[in-house]
C-alpha atoms as a PDB file:
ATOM      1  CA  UNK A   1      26.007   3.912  12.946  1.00  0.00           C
ATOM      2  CA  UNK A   2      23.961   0.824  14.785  1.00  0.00           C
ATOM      3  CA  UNK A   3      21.233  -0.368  13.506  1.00  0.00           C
ATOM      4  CA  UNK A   4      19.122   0.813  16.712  1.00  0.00           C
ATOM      5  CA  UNK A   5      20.656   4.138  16.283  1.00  0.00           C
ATOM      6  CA  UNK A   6      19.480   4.439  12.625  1.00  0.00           C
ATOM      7  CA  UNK A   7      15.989   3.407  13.533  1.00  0.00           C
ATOM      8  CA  UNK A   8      15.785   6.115  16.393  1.00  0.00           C
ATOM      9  CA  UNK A   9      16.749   8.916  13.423  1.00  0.00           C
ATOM     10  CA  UNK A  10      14.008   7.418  11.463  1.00  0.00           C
ATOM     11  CA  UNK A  11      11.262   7.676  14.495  1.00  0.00           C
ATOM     12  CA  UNK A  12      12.813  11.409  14.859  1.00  0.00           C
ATOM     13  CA  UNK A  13      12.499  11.892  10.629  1.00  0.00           C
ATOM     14  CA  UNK A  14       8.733  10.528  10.929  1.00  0.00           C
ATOM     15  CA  UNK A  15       7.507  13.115  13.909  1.00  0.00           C
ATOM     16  CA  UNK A  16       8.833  16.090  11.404  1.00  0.00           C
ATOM     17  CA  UNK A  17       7.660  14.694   8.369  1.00  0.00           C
ATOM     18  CA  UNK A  18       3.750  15.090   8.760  1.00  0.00           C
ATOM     19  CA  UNK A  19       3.450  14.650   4.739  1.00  0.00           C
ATOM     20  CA  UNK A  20       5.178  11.014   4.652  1.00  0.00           C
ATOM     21  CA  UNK A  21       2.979   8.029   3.450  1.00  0.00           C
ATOM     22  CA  UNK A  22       0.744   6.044   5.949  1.00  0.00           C
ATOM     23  CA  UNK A  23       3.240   3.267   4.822  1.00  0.00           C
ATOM     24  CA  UNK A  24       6.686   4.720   5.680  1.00  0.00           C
ATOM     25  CA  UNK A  25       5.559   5.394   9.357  1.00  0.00           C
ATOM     26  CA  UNK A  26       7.338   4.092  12.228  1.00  0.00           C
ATOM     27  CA  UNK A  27       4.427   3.081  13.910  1.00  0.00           C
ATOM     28  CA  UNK A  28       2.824   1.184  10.632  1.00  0.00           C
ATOM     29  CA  UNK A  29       5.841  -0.805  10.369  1.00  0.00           C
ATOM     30  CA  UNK A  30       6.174  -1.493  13.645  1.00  0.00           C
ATOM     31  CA  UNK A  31       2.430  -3.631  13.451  1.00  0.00           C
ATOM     32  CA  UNK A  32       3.191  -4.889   9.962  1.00  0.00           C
ATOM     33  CA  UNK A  33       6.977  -6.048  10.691  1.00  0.00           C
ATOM     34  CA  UNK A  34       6.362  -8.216  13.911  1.00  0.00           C
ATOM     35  CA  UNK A  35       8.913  -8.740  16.572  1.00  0.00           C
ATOM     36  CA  UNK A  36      10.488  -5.632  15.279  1.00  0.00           C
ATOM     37  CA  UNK A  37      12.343  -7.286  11.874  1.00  0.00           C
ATOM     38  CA  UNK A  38      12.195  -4.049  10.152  1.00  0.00           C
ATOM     39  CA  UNK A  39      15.172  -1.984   9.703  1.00  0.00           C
ATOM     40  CA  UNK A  40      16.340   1.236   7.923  1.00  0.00           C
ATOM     41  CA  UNK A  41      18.780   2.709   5.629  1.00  0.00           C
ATOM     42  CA  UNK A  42      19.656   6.389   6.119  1.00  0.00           C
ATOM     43  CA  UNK A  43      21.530   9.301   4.374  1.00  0.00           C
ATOM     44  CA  UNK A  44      22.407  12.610   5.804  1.00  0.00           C
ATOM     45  CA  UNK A  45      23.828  15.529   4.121  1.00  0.00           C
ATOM     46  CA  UNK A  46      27.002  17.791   5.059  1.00  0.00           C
ATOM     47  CA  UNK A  47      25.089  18.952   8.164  1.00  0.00           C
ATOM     48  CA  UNK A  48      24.356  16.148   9.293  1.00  0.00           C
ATOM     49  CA  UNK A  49      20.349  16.016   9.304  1.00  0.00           C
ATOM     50  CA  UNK A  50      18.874  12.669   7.216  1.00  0.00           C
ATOM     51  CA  UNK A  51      18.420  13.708   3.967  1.00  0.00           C
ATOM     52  CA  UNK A  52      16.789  10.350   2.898  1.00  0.00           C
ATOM     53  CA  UNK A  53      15.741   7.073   4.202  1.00  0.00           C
ATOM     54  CA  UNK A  54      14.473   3.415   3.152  1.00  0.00           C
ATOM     55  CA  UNK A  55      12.791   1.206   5.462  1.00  0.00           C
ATOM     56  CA  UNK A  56      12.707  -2.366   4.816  1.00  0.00           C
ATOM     57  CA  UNK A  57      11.702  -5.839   6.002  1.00  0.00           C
ATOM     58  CA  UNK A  58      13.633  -9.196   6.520  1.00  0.00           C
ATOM     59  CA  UNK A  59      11.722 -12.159   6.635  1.00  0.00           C
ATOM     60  CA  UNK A  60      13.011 -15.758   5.991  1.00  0.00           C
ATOM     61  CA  UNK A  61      12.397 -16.941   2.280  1.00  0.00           C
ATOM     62  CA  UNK A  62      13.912 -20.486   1.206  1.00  0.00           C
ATOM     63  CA  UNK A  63      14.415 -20.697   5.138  1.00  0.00           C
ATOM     64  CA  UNK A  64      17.138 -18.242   4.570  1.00  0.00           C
ATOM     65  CA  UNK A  65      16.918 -14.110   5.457  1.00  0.00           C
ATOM     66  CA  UNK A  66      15.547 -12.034   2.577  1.00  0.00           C
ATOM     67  CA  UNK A  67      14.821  -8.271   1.940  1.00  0.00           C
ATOM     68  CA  UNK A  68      10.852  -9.105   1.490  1.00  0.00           C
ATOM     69  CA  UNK A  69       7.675  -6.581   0.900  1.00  0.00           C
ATOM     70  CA  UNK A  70       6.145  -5.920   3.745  1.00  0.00           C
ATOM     71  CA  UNK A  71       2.351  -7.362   4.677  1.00  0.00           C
ATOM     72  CA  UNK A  72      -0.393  -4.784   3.445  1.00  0.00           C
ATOM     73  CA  UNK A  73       2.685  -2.216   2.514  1.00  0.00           C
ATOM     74  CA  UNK A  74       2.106  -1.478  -0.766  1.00  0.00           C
ATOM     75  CA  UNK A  75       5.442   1.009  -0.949  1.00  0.00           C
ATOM     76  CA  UNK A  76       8.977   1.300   1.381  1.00  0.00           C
ATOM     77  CA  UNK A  77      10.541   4.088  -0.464  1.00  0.00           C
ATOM     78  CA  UNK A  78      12.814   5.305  -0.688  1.00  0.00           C
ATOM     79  CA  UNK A  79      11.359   8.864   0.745  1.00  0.00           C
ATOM     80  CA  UNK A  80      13.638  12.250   0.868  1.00  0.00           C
ATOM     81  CA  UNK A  81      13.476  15.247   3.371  1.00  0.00           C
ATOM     82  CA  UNK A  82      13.850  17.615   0.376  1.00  0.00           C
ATOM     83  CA  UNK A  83      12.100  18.828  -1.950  1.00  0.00           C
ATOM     84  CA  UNK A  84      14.592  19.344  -4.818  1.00  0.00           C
ATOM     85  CA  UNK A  85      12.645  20.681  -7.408  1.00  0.00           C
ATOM     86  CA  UNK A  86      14.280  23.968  -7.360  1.00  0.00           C
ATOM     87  CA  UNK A  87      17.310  22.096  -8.768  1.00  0.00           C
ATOM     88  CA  UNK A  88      18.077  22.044 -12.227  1.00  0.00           C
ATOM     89  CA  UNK A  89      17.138  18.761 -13.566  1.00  0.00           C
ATOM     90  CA  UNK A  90      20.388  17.109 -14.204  1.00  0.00           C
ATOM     91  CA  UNK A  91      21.412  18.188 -10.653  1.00  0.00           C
ATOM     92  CA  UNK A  92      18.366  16.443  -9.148  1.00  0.00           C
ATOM     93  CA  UNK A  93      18.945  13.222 -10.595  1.00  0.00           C
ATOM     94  CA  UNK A  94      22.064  13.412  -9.319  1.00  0.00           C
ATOM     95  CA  UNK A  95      21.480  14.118  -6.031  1.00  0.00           C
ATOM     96  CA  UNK A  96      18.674  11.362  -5.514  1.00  0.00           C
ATOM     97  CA  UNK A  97      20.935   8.562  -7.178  1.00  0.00           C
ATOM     98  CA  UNK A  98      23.600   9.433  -4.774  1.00  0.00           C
ATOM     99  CA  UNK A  99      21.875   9.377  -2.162  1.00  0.00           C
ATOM    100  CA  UNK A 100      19.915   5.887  -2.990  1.00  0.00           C
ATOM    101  CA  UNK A 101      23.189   3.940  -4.170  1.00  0.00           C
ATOM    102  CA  UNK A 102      23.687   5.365  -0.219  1.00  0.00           C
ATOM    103  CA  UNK A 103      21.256   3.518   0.761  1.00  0.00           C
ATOM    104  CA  UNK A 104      21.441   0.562  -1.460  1.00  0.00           C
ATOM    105  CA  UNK A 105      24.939   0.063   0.097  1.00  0.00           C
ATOM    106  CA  UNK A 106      23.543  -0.239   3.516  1.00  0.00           C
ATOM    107  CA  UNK A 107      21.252  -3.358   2.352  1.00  0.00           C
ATOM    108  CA  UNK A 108      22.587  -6.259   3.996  1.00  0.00           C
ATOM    109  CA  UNK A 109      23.877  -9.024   2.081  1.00  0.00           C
ATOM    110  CA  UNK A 110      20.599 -11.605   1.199  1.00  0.00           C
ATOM    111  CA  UNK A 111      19.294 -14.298  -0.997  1.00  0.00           C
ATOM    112  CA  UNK A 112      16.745 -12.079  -2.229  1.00  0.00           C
ATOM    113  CA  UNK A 113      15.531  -8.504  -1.839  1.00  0.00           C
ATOM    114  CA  UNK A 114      12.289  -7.149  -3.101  1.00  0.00           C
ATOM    115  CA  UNK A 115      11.489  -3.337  -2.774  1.00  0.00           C
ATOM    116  CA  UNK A 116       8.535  -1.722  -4.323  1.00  0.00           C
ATOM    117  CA  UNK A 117       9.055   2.241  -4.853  1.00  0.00           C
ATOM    118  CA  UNK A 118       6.617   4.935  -4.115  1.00  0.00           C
ATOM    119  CA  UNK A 119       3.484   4.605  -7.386  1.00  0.00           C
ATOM    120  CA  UNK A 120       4.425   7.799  -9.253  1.00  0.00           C
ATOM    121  CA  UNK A 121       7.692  10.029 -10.450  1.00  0.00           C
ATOM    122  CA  UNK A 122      10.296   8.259  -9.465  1.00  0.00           C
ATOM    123  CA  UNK A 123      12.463   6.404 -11.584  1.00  0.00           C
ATOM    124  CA  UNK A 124      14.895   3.262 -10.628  1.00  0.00           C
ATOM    125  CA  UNK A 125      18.243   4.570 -12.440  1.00  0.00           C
ATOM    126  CA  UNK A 126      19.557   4.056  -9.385  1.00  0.00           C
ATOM    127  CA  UNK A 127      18.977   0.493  -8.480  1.00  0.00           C
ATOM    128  CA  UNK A 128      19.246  -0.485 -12.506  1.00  0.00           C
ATOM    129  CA  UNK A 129      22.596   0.247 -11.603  1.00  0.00           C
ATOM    130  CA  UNK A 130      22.588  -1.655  -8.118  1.00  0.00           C
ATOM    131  CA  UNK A 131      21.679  -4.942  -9.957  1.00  0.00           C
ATOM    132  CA  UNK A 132      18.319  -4.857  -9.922  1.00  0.00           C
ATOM    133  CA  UNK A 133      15.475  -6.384 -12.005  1.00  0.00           C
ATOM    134  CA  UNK A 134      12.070  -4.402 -12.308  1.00  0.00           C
ATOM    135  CA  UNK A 135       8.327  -5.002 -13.176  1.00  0.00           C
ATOM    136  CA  UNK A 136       5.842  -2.221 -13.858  1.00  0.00           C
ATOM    137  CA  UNK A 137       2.617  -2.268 -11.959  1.00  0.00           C
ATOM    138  CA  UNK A 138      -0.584  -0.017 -11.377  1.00  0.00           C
ATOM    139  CA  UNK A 139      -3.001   1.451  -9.169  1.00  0.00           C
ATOM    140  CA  UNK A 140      -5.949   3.476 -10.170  1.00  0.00           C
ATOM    141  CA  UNK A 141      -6.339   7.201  -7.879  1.00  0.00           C
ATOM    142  CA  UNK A 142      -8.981   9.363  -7.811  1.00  0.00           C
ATOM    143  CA  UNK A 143      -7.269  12.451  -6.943  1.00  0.00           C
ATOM    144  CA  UNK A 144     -10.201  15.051  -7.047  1.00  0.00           C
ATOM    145  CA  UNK A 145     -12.875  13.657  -5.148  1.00  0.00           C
ATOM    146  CA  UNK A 146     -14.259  16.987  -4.061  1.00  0.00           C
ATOM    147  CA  UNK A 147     -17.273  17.127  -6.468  1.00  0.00           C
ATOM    148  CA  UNK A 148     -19.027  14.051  -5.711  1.00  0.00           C
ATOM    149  CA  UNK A 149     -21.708  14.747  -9.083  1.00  0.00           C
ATOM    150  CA  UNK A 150     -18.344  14.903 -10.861  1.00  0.00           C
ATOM    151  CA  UNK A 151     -17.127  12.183  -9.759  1.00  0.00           C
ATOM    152  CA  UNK A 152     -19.856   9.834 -10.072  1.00  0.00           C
ATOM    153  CA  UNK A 153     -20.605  10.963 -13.853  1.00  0.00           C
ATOM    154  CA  UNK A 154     -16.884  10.001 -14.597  1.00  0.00           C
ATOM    155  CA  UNK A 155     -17.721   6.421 -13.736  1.00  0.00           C
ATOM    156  CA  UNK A 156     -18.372   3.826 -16.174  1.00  0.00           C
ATOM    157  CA  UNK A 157     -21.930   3.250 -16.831  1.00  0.00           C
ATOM    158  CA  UNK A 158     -22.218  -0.455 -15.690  1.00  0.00           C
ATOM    159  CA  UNK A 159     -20.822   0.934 -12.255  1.00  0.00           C
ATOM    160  CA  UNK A 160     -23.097   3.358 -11.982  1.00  0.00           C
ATOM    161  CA  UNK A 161     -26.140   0.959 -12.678  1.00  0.00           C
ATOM    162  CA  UNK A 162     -24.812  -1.569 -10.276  1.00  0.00           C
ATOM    163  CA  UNK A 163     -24.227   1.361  -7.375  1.00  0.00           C
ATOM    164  CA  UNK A 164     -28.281   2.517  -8.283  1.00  0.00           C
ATOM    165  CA  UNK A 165     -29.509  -1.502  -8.232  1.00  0.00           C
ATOM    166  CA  UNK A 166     -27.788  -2.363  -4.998  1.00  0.00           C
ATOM    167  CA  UNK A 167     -28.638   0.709  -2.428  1.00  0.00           C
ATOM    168  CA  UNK A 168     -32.205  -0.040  -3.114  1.00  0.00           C
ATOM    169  CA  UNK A 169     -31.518  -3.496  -1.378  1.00  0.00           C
ATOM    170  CA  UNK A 170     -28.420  -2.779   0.747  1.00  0.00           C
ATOM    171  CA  UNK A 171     -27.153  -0.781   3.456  1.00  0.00           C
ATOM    172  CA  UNK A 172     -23.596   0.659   3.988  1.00  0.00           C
ATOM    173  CA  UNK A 173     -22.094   0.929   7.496  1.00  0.00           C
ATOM    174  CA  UNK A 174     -19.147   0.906   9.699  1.00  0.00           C
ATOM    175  CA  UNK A 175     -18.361  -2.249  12.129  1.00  0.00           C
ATOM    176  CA  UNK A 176     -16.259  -2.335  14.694  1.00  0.00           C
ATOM    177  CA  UNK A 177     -15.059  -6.295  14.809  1.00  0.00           C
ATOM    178  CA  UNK A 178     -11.538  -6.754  12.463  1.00  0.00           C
ATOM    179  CA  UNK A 179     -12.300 -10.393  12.732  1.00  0.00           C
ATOM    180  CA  UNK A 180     -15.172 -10.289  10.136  1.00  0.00           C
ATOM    181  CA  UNK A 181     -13.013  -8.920   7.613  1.00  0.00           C
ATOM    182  CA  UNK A 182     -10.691 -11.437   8.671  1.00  0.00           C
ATOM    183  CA  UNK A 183     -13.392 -14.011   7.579  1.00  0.00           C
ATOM    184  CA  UNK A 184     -14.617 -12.035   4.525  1.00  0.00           C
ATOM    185  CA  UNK A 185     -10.814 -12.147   3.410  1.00  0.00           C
ATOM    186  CA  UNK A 186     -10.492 -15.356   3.853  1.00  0.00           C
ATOM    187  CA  UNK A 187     -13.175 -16.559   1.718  1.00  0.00           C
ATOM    188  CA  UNK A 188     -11.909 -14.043  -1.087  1.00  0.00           C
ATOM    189  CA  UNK A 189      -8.319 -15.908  -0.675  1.00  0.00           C
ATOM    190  CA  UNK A 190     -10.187 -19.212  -1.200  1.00  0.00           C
ATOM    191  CA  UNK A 191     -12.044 -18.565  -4.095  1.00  0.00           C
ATOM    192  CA  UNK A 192      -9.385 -17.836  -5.953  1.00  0.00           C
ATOM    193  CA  UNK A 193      -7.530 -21.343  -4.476  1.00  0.00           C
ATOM    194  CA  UNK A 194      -5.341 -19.261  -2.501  1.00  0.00           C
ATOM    195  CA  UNK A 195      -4.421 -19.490   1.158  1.00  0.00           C
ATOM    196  CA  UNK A 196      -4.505 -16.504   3.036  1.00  0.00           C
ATOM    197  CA  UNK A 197      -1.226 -14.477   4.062  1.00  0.00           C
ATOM    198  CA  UNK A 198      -3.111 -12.410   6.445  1.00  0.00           C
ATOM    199  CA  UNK A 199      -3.402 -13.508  10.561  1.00  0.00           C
ATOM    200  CA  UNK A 200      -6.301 -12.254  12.495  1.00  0.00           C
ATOM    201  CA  UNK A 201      -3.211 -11.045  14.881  1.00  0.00           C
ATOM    202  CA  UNK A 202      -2.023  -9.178  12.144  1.00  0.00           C
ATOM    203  CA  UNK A 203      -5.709  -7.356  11.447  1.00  0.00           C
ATOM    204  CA  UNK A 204      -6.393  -6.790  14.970  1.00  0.00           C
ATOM    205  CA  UNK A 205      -2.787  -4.980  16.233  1.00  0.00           C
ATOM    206  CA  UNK A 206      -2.711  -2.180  12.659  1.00  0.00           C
ATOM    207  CA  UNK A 207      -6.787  -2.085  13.155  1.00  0.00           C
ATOM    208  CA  UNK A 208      -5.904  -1.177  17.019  1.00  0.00           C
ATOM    209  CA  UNK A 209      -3.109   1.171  15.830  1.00  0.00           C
ATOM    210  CA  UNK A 210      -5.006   3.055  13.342  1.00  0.00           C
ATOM    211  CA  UNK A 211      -7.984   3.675  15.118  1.00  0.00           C
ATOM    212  CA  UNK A 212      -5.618   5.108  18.135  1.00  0.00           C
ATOM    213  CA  UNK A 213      -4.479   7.850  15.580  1.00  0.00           C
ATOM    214  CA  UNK A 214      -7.868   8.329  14.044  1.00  0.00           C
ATOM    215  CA  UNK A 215      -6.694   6.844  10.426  1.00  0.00           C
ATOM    216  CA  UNK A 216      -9.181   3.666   9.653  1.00  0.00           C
ATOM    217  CA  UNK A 217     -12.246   2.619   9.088  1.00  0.00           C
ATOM    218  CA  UNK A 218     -14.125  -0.452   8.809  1.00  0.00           C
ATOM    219  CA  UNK A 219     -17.335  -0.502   6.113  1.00  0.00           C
ATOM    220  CA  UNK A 220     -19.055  -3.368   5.333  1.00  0.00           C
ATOM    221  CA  UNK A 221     -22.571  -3.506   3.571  1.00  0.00           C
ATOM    222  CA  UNK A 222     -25.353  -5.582   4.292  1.00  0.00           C
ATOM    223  CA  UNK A 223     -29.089  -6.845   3.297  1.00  0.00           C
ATOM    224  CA  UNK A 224     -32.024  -7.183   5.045  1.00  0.00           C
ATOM    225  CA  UNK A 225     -31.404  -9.615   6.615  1.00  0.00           C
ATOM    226  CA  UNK A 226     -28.671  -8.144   8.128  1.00  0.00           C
ATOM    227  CA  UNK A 227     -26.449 -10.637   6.619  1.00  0.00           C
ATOM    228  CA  UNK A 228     -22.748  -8.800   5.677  1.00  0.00           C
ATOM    229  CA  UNK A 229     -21.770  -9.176   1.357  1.00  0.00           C
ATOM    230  CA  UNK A 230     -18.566  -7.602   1.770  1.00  0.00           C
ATOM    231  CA  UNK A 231     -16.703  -5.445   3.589  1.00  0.00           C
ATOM    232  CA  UNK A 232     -13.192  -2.789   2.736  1.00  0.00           C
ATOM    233  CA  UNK A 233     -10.774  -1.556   4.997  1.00  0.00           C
ATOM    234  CA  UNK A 234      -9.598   1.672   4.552  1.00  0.00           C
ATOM    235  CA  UNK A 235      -6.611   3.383   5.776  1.00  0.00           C
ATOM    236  CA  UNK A 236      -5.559   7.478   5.234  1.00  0.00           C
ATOM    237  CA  UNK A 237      -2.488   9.722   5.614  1.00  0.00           C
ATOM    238  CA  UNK A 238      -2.845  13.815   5.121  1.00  0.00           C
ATOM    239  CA  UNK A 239      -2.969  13.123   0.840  1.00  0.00           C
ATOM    240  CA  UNK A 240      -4.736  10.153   0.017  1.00  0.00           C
ATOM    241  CA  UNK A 241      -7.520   7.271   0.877  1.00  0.00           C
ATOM    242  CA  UNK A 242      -6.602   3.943   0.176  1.00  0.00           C
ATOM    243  CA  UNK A 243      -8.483   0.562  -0.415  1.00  0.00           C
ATOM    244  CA  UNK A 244      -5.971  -1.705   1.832  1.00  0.00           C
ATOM    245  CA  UNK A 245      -8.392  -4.787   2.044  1.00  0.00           C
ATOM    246  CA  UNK A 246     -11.556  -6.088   0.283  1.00  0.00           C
ATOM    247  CA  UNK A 247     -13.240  -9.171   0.826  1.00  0.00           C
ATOM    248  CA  UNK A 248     -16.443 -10.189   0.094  1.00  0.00           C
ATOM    249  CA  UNK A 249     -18.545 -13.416   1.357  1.00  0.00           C
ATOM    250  CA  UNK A 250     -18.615 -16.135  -1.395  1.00  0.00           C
ATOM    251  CA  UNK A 251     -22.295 -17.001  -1.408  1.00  0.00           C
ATOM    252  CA  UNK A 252     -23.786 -14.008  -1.169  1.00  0.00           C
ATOM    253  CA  UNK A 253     -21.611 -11.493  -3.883  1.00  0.00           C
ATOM    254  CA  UNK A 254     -24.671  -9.715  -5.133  1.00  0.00           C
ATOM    255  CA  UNK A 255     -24.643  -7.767  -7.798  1.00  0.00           C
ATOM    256  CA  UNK A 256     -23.093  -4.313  -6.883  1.00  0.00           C
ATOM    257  CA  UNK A 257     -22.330  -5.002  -3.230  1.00  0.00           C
ATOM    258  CA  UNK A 258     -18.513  -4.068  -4.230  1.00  0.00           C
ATOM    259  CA  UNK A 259     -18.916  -0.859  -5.961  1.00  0.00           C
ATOM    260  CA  UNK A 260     -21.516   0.412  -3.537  1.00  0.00           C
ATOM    261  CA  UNK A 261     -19.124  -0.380  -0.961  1.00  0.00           C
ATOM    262  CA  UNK A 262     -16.407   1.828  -2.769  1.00  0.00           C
ATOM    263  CA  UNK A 263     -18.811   4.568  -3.695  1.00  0.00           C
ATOM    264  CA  UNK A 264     -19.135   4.856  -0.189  1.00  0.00           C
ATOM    265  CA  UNK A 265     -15.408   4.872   0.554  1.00  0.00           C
ATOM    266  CA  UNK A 266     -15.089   7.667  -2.078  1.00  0.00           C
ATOM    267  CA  UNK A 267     -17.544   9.659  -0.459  1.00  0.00           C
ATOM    268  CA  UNK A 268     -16.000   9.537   2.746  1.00  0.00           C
ATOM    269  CA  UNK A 269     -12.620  10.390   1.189  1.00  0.00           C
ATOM    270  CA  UNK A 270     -14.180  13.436  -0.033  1.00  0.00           C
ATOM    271  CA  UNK A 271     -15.465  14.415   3.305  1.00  0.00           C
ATOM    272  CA  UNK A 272     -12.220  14.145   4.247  1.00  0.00           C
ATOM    273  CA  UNK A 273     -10.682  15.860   1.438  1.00  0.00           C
ATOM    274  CA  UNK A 274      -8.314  13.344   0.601  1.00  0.00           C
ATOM    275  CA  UNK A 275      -7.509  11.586  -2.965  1.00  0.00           C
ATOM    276  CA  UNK A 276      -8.705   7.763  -2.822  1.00  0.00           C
ATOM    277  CA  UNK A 277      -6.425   4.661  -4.294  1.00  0.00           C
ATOM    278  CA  UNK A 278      -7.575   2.080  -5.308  1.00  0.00           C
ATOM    279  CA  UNK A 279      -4.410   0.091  -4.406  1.00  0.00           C
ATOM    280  CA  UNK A 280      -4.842  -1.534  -7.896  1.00  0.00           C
ATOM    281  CA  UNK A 281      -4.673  -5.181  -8.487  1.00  0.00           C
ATOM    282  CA  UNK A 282      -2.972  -6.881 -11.658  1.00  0.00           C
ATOM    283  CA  UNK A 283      -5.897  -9.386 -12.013  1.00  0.00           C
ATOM    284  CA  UNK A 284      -8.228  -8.552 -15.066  1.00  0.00           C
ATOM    285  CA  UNK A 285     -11.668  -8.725 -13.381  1.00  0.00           C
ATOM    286  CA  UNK A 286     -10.263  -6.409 -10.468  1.00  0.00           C
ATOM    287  CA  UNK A 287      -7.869  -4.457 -12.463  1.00  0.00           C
ATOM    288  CA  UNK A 288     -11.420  -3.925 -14.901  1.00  0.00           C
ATOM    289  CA  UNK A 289     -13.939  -3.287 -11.830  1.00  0.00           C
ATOM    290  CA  UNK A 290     -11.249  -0.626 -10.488  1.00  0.00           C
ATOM    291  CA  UNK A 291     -10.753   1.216 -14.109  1.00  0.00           C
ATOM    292  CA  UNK A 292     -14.925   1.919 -14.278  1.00  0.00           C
ATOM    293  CA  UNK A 293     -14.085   4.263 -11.257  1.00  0.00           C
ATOM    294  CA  UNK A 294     -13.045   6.461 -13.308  1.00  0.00           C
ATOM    295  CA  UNK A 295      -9.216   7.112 -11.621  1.00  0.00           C
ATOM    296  CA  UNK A 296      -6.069   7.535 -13.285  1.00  0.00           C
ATOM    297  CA  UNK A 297      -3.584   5.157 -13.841  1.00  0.00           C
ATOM    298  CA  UNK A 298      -0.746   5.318 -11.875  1.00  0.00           C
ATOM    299  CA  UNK A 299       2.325   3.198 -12.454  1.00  0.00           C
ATOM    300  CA  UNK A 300       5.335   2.289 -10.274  1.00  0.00           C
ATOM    301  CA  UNK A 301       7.853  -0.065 -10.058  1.00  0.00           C
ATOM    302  CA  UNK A 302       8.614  -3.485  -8.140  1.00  0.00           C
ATOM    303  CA  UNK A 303      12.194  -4.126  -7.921  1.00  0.00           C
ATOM    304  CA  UNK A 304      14.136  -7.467  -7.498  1.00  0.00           C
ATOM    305  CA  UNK A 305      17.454  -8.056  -6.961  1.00  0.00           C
ATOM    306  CA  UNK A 306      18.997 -11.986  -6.243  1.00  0.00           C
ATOM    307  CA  UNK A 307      22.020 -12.815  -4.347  1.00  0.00           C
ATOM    308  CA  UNK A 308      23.170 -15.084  -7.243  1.00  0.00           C
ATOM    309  CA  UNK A 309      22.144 -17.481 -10.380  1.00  0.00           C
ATOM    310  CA  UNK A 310      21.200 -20.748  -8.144  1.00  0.00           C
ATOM    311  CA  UNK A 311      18.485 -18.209  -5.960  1.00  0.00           C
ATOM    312  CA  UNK A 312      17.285 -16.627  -9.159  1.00  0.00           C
ATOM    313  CA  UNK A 313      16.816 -19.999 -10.484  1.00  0.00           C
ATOM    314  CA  UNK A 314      15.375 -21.326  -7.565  1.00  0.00           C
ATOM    315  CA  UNK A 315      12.622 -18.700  -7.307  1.00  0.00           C
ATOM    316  CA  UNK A 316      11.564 -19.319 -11.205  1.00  0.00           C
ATOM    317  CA  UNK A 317      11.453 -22.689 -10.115  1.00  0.00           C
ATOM    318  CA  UNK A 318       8.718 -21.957  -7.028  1.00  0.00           C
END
């Protein structure tokens, strides 16, 4: 099967799967991936229908093509059609590593490959035995966010003292113009000597998408003065909320700005009914500011595989 053909199943798969991650949608990949570098891996069963799929991205790395993460995708997979739970257990793991070493064997050849796996339940069995390398990470969800009192009396007290401190001097709203966060971000990036991966293109074509299909918003919170401290994107699929970008302006990061922001992303993922992610970072201070929320810790892995020594050794090297 052609590559276009395999992409065409996977459009079809993502108009009858209404459940699948914001992430694994055609249309998300298609603004994340430009000039349409994303492909897909597919497996279908005895009759024929896909039975499982993995999307991924290739980008140039070394100035040579590599299986990369793609930008503001926090997963790619691998997703199923079937919910095999009614499977005795030894005959679901079965199943799902057949059908991933599948997949895996439709991975064109490449320097490098990265591919981080759905956060929670599934295990990498499968690519261990592909050749590939893994590293544990974490995001904090708040999957009950129905009962705001709850919810707020599960956070850490500092949290909840900054969250009281700061509404009495700032306001929370929505803005409509990407390229503020765009400038927020950037100043995050550069505090922390970094330059920024993310274009203004970028930010402007998934903020367009997203807002066509009703799945974004844009809060930022302010003073007075009206002058913005920070502002979150957030993104949403039928399950969950999720923090996909959070920048805050470098001079003016007073105290609480941050968490009253997220308090009032929580609250509008309960109005919504939906869990809220934190989409975790590794750092201490952020990892530490996302824990006093109060979520639970939710691991997954990152997987690596190289094409030989002299690229493994290379990449140490960088």
């Amino acid at each position: 099967m052609s590559e276009k053909d395999k992409i065409a199943a996977y459009r079809q798969f993502c108009r009858e799967q209404e459940q699948l991650p914001i992430f694994l949608q055609d249309w998300w990949l298609d603004e994340v991936c430009a000039a349409g570098r994303w492909q897909v891996a597919i497996c279908r069963d005895a009759e024929g229908k896909l039975e499982a799929a993995l999307p991924y991205f290739i980008h140039r790395r070394w100035k040579l093509p590599a299986i990369v993460q793609p930008p503001l995708t926090p997963c790619v997979g691998p997703i199923f059609r079937e919910d095999l739970s009614h499977l005795k257990l030894h005959k679901q793991y079965s199943k799902r590593d057949l059908a991933i070493a599948s997949l895996l064997d439709q991975l064109p050849g490449m320097v490098y490959c990265e591919l981080p796996l759905i956060p929670g339940g599934q295990d990498w069995m499968a690519f261990h035995r592909a050749g590939f390398e893994q590293q544990r990470a974490y995001t904090y969800v708040l999957e009950d966010a129905s009962d705001l009192n709850v919810v707020f009396s599960g956070f850490a007290s500092n949290v909840r003292n900054y969250i009281r401190r700061a509404r009495e001097q700032l306001t929370v709203c929505e803005h409509e113009d990407i390229a503020l966060l765009h400038q927020l971000l950037t100043q995050t990036f550069e505090r922390q000597n970094l330059r920024s991966p993310l274009s203004l293109d970028l930010l402007q074509r998934l903020d367009r998408a997203a807002r066509q299909r009703g799945q974004c918003r844009f809060l930022i919170v302010k003073n007075a003065q009206e002058q913005v401290h920070a502002g979150v994107f957030l993104v949403w699929d039928r399950q969950k909320m999720y923090n996909l970008m959070l920048g805050a302006d470098t001079q003016l990061r007073a105290g609480g700005a941050v968490q009253l922001l997220l308090w009032k992303a929580i609250q509008l993922a309960s109005e919504l009914g939906l869990a809220f992610d934190f989409e975790g970072s590794m750092l201490p201070s952020v990892e530490t500011m996302f824990r006093g929320f109060g979520g639970r810790r939710v691991g997954y892995h990152r997987l690596y595989r190289y094409g030989n020594r002299f690229w493994k050794l290379l990449h140490a090297m960088r």
